[in-house]
N, C-alpha and C. Protein backbone atom coordinates (compact mmCIF):
# COMPACT_ATOMS: atom_id res chain seq x y z
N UNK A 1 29.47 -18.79 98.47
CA UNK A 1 30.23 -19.39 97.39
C UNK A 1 30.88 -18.30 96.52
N UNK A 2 29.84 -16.94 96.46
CA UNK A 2 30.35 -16.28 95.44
C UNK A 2 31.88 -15.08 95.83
N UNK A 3 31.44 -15.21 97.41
CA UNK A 3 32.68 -14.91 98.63
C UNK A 3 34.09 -15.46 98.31
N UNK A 4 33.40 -17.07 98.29
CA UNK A 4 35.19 -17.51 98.14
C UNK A 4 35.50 -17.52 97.04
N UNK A 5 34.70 -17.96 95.74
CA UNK A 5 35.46 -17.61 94.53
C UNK A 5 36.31 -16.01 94.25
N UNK A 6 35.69 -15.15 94.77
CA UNK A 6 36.24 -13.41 94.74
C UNK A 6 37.33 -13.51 95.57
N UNK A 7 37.22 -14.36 96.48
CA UNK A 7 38.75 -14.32 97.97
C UNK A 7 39.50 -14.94 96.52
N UNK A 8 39.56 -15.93 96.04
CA UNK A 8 40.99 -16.84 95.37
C UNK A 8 40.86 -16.57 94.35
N UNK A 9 40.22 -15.32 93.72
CA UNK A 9 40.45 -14.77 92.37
C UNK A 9 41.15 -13.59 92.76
N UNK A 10 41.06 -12.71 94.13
CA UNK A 10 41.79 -11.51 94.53
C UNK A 10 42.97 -12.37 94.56
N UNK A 11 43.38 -13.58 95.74
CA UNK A 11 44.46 -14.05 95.55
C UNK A 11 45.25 -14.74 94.71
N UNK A 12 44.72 -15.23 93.24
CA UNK A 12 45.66 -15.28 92.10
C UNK A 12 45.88 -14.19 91.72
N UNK A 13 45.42 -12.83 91.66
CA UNK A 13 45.74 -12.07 91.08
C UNK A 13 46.65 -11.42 92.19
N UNK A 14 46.86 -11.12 92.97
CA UNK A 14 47.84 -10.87 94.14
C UNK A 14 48.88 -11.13 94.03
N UNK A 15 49.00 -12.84 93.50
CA UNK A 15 50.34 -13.60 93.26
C UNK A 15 51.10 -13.55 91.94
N UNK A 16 49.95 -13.20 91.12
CA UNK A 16 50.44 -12.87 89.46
C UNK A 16 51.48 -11.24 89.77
N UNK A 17 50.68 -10.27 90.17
CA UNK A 17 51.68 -8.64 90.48
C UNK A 17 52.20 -9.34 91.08
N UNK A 18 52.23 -10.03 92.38
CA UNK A 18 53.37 -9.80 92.85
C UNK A 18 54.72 -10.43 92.70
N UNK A 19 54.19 -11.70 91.55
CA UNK A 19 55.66 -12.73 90.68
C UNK A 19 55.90 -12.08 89.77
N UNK A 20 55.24 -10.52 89.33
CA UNK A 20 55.39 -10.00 88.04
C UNK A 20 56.47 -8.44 88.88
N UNK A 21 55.95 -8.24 89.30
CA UNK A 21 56.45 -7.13 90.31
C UNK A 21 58.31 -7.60 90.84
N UNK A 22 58.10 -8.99 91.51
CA UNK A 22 59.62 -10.03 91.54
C UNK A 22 60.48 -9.58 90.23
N UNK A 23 60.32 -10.21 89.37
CA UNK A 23 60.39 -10.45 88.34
C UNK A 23 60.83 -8.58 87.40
N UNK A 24 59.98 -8.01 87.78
CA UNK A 24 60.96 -6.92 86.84
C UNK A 24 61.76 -6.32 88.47
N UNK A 25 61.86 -6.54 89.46
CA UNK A 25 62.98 -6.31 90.46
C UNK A 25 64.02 -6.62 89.60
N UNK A 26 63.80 -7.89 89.71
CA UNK A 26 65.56 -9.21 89.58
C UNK A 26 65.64 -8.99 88.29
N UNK A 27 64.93 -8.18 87.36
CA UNK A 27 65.57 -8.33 85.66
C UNK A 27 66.17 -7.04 85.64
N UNK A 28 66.16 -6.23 86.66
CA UNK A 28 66.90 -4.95 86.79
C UNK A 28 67.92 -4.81 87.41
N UNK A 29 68.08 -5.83 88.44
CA UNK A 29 69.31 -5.98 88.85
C UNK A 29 70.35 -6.61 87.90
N UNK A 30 69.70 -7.87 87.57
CA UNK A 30 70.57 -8.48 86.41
C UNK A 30 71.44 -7.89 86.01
N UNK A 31 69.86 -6.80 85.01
CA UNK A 31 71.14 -5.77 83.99
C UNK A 31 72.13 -4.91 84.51
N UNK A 32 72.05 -4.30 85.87
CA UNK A 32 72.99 -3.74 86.27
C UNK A 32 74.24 -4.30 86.35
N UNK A 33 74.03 -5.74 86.78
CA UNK A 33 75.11 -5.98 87.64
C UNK A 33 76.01 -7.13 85.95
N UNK A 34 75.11 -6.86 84.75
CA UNK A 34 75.58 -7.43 83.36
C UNK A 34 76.29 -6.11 83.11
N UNK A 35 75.90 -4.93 83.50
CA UNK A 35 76.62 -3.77 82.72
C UNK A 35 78.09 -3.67 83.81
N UNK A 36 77.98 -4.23 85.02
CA UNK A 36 78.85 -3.80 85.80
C UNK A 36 80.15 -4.76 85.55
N UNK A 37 79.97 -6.12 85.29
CA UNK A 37 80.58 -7.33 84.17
C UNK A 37 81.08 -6.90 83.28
N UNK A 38 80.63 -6.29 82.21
CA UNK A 38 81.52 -5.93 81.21
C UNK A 38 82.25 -4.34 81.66
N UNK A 39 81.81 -4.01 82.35
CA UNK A 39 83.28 -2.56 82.23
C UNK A 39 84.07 -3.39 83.77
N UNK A 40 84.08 -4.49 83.88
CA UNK A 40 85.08 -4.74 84.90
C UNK A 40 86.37 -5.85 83.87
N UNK A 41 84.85 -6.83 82.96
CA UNK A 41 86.09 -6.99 82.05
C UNK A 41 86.88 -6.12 81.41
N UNK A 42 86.66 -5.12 80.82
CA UNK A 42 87.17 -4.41 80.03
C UNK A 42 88.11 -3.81 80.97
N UNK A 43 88.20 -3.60 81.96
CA UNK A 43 89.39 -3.07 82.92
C UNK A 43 90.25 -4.08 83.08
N UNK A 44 89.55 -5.19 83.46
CA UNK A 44 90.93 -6.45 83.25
C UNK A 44 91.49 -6.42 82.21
N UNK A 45 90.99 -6.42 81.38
CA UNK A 45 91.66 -6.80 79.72
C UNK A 45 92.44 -5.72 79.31
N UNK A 46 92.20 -4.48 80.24
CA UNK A 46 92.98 -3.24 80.29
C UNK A 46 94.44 -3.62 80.55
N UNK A 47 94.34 -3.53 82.49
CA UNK A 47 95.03 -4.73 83.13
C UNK A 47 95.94 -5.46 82.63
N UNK A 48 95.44 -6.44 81.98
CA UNK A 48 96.27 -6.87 81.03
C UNK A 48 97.79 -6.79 80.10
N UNK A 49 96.88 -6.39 79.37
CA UNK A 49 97.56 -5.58 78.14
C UNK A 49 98.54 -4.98 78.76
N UNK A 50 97.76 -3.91 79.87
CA UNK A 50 99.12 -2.97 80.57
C UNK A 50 100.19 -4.02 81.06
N UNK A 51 99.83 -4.81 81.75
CA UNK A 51 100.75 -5.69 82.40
C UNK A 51 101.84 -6.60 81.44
N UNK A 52 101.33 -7.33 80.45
CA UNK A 52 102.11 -7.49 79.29
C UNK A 52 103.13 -6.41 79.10
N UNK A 53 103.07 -5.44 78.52
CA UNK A 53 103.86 -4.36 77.82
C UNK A 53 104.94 -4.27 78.89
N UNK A 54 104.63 -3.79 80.33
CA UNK A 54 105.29 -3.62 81.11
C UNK A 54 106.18 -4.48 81.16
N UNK A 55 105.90 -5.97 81.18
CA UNK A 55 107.12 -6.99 81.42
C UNK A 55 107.83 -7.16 80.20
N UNK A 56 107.17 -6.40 78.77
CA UNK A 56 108.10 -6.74 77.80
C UNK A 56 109.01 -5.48 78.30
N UNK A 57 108.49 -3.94 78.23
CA UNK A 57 109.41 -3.15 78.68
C UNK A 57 110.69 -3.33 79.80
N UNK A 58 110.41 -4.16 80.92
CA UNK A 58 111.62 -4.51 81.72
C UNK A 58 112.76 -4.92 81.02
N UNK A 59 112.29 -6.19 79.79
CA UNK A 59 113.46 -6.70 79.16
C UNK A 59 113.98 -6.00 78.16
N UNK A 60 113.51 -5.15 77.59
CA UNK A 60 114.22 -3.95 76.54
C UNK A 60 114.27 -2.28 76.78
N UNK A 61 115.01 -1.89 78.08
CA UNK A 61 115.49 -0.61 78.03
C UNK A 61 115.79 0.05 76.37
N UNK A 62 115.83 1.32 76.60
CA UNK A 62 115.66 2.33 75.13
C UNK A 62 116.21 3.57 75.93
N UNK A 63 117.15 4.91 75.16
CA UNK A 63 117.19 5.63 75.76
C UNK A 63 116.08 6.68 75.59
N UNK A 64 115.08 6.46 74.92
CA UNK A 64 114.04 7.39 74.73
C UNK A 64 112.90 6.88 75.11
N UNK A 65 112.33 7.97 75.89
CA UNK A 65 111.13 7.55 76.71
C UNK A 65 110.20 9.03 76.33
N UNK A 66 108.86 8.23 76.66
CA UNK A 66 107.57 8.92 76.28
C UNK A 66 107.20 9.65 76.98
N UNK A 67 107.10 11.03 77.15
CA UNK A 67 106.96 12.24 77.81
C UNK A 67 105.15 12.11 77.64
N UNK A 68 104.62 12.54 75.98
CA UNK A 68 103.44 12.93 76.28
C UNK A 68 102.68 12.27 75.11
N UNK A 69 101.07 11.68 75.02
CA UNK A 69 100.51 11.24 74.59
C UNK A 69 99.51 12.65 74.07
N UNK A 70 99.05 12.56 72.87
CA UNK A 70 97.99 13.61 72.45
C UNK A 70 97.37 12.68 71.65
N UNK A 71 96.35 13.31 72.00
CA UNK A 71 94.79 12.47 71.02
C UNK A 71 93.86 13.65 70.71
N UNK A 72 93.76 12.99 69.41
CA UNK A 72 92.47 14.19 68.16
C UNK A 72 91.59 13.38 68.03
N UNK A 73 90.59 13.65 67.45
CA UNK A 73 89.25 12.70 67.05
C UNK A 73 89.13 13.82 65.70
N UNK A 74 88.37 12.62 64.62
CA UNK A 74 88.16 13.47 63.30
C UNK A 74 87.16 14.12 63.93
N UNK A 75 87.33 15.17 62.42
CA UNK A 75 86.40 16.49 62.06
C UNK A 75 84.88 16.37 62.52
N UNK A 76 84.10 16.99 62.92
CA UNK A 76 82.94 16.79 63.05
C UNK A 76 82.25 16.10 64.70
N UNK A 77 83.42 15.55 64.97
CA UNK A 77 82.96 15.24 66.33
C UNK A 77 82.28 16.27 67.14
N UNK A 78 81.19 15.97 68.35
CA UNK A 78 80.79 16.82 69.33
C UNK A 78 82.37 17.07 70.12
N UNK A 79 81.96 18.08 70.78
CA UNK A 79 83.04 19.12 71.85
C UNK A 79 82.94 17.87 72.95
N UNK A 80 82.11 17.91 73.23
CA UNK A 80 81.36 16.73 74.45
C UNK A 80 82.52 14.81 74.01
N UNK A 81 81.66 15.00 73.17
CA UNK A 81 82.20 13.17 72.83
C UNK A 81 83.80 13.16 72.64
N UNK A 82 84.11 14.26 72.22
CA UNK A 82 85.58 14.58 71.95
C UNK A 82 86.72 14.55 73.39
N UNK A 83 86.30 15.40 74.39
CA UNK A 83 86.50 15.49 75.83
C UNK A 83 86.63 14.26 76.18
N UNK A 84 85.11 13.33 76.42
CA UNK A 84 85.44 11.99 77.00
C UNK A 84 85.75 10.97 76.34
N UNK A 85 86.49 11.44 74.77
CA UNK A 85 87.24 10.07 73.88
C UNK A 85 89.00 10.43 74.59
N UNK A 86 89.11 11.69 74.45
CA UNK A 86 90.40 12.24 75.13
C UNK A 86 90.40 11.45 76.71
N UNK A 87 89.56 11.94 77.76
CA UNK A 87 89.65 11.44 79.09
C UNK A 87 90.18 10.30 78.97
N UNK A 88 89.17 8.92 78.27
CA UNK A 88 89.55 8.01 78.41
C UNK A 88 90.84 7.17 77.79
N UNK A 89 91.11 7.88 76.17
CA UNK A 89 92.60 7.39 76.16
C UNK A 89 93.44 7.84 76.86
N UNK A 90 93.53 8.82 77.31
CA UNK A 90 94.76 9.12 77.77
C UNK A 90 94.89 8.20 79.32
N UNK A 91 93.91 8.32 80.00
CA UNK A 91 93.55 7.58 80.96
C UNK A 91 94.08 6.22 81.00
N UNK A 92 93.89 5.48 80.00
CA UNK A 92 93.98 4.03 79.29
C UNK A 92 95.63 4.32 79.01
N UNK A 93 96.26 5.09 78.87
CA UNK A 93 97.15 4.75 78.32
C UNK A 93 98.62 5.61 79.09
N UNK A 94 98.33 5.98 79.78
CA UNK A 94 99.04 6.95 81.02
C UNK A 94 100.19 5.91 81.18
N UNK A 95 99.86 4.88 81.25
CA UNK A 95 101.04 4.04 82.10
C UNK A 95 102.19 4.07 81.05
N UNK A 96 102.32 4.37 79.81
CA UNK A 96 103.16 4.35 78.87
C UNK A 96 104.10 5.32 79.10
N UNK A 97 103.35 6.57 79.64
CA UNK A 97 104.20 7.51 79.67
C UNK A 97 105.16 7.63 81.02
N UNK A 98 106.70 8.08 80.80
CA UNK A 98 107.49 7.92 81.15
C UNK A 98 108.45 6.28 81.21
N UNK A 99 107.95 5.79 80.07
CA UNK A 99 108.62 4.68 79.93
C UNK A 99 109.18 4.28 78.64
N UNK A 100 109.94 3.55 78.48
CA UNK A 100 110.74 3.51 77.05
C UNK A 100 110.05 3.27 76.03
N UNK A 101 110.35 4.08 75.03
CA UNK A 101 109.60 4.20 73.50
C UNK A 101 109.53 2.92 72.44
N UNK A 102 110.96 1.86 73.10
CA UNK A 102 111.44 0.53 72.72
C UNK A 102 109.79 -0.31 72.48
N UNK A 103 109.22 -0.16 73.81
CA UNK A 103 107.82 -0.93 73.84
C UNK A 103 106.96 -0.75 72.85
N UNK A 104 107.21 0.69 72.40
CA UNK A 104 105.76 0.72 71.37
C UNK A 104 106.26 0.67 69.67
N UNK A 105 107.81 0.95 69.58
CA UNK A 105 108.35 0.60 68.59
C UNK A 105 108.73 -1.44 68.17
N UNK A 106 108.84 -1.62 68.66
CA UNK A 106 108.30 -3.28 68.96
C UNK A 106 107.20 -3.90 69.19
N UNK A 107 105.83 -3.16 69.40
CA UNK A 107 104.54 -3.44 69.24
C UNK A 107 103.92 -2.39 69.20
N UNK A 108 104.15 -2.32 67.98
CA UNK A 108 102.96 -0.83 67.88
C UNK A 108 101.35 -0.45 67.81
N UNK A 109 101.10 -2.33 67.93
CA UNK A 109 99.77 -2.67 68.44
C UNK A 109 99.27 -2.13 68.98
N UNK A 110 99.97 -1.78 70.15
CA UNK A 110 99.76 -1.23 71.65
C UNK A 110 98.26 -0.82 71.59
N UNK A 111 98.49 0.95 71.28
CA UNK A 111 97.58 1.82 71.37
C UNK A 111 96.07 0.85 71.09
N UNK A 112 96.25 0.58 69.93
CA UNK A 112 94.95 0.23 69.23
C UNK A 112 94.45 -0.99 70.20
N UNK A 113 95.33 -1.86 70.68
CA UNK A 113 94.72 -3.23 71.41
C UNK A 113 93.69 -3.03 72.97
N UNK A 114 95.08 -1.75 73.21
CA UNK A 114 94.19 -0.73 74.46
C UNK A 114 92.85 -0.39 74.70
N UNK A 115 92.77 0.57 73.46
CA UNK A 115 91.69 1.24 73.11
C UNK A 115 90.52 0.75 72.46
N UNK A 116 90.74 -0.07 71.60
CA UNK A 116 89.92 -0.65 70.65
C UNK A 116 88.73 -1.46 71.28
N UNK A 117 89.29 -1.90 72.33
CA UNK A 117 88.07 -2.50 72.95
C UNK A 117 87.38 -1.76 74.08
N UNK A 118 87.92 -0.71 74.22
CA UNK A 118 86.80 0.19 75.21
C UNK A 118 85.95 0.80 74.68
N UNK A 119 84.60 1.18 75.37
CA UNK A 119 83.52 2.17 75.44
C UNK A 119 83.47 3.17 76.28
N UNK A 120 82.76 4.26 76.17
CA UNK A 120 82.20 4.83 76.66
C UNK A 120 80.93 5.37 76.85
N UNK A 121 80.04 6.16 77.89
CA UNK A 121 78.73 6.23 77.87
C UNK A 121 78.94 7.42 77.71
N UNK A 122 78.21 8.45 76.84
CA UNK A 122 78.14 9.86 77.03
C UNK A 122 76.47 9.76 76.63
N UNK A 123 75.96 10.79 77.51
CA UNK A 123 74.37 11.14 77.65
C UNK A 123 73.58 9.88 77.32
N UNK A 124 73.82 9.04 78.08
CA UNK A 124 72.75 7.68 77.90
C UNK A 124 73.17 6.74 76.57
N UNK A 125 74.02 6.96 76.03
CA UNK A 125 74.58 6.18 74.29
C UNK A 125 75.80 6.06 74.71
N UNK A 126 75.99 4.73 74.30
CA UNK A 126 77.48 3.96 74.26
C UNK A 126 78.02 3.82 73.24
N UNK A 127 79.30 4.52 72.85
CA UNK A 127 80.21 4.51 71.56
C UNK A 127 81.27 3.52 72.08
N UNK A 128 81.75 3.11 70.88
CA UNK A 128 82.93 2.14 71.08
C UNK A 128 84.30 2.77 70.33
N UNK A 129 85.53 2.87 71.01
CA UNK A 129 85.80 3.49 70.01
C UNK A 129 87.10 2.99 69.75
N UNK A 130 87.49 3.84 68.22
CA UNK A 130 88.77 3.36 67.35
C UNK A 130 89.57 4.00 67.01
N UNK A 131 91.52 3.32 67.14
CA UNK A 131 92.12 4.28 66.85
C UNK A 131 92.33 4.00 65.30
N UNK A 132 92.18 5.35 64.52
CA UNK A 132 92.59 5.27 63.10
C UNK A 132 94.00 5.61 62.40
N UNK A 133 94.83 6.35 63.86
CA UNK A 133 96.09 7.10 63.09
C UNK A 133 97.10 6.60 64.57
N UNK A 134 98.02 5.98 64.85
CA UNK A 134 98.94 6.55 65.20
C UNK A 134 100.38 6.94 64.81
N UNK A 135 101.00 7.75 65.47
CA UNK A 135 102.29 8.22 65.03
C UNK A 135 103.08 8.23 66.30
N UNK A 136 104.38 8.04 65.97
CA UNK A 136 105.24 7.58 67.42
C UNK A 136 106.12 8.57 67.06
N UNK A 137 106.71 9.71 67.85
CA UNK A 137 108.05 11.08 67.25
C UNK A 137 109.12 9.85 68.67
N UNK A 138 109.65 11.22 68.99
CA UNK A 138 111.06 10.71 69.89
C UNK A 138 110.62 10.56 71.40
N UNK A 139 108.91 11.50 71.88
CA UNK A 139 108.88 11.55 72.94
C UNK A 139 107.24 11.64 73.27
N UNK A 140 107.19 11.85 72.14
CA UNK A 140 105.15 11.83 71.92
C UNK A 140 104.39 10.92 71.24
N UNK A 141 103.38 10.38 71.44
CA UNK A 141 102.70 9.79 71.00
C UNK A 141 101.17 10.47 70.11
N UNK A 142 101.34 10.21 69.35
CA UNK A 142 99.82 11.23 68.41
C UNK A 142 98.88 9.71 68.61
N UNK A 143 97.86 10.01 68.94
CA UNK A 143 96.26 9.30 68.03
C UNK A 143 95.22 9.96 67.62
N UNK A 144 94.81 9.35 66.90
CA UNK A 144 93.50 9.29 65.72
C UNK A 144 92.12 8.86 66.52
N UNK A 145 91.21 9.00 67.33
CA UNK A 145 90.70 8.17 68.36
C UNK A 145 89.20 9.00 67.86
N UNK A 146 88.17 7.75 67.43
CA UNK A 146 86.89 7.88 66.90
C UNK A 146 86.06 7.26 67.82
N UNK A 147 84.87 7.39 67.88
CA UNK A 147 83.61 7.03 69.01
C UNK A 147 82.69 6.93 68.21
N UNK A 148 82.19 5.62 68.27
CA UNK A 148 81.09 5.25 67.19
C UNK A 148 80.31 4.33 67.96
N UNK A 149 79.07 5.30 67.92
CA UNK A 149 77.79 4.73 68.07
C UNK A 149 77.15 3.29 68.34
N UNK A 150 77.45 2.44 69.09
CA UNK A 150 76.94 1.62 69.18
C UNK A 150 75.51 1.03 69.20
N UNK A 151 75.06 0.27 68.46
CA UNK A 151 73.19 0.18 68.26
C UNK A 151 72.69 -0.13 69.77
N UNK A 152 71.88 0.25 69.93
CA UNK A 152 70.56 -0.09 71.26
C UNK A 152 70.68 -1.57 71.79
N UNK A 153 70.87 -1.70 72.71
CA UNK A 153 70.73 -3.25 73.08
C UNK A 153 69.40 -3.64 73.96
């Protein structure tokens, strides 16, 4: 008797690890495939945006077009966070260049609608970041582009 009670007490406990063991599997995939969801939205919504501008640009030629985009981040930033706030606007925003200046003087939204909703991961922490300055000359584009800390989720 005292045999089989020890057999179906080894085997609830067998079934507990091993629905517990399941269980942080599939809550790890989840999250991956939740983190992999939002930077695919955020590429659509990239997507987007780009795609908008573009079809407004077809309908309003300009004879001045955008050679080069530069981006600063305020004072105090890391060297590090600074690099991949640069990578990614410019990245984000490449498609502007060589195309008429008409687009961003008629929505000067642009930059900020771009950017504003992306992140980035640098060393395990996700900043979100913001543009605070832009300036439009005849052939360049300036931004202001900050990375702020997003809390722990």
């Amino acid at each position: 008797m005292k045999a089989m009670r020890r057999a179906i007490g080894l085997l609830l406990l067998g079934v507990l690890i091993g629905a517990a063991m399941a269980t942080a599997y599939s809550s790890r995939d989840l999250n991956r495939l939740h983190i992999a969801l939002r930077q695919l939205q955020q590429a659509n919504d990239q997507l987007e945006n780009e795609n908008q501008f573009l079809v407004a640009e077809q309908s309003n030629p300009s004879n001045h077009i955008l050679r080069s985009i530069k981006v600063d981040c305020p004072q105090g930033t890391s060297v590090m966070l600074q690099t991949a706030i640069k990578k990614q606007v410019l990245q984000s925003l490449s498609f502007l260049q060589g195309k008429s200046n008409q687009i961003l003087l008629q929505n000067p939204y642009i930059p900020s609608a771009i950017v504003d909703v992306q992140t980035i991961v640098l060393e395990k922490r996700r900043y979100r970041l913001h543009v605070s300055v832009v300036i439009m000359t005849d052939d360049t584009l300036y931004l202001n582009v900050s990375g702020q800390p997003e809390p722990a989720s």
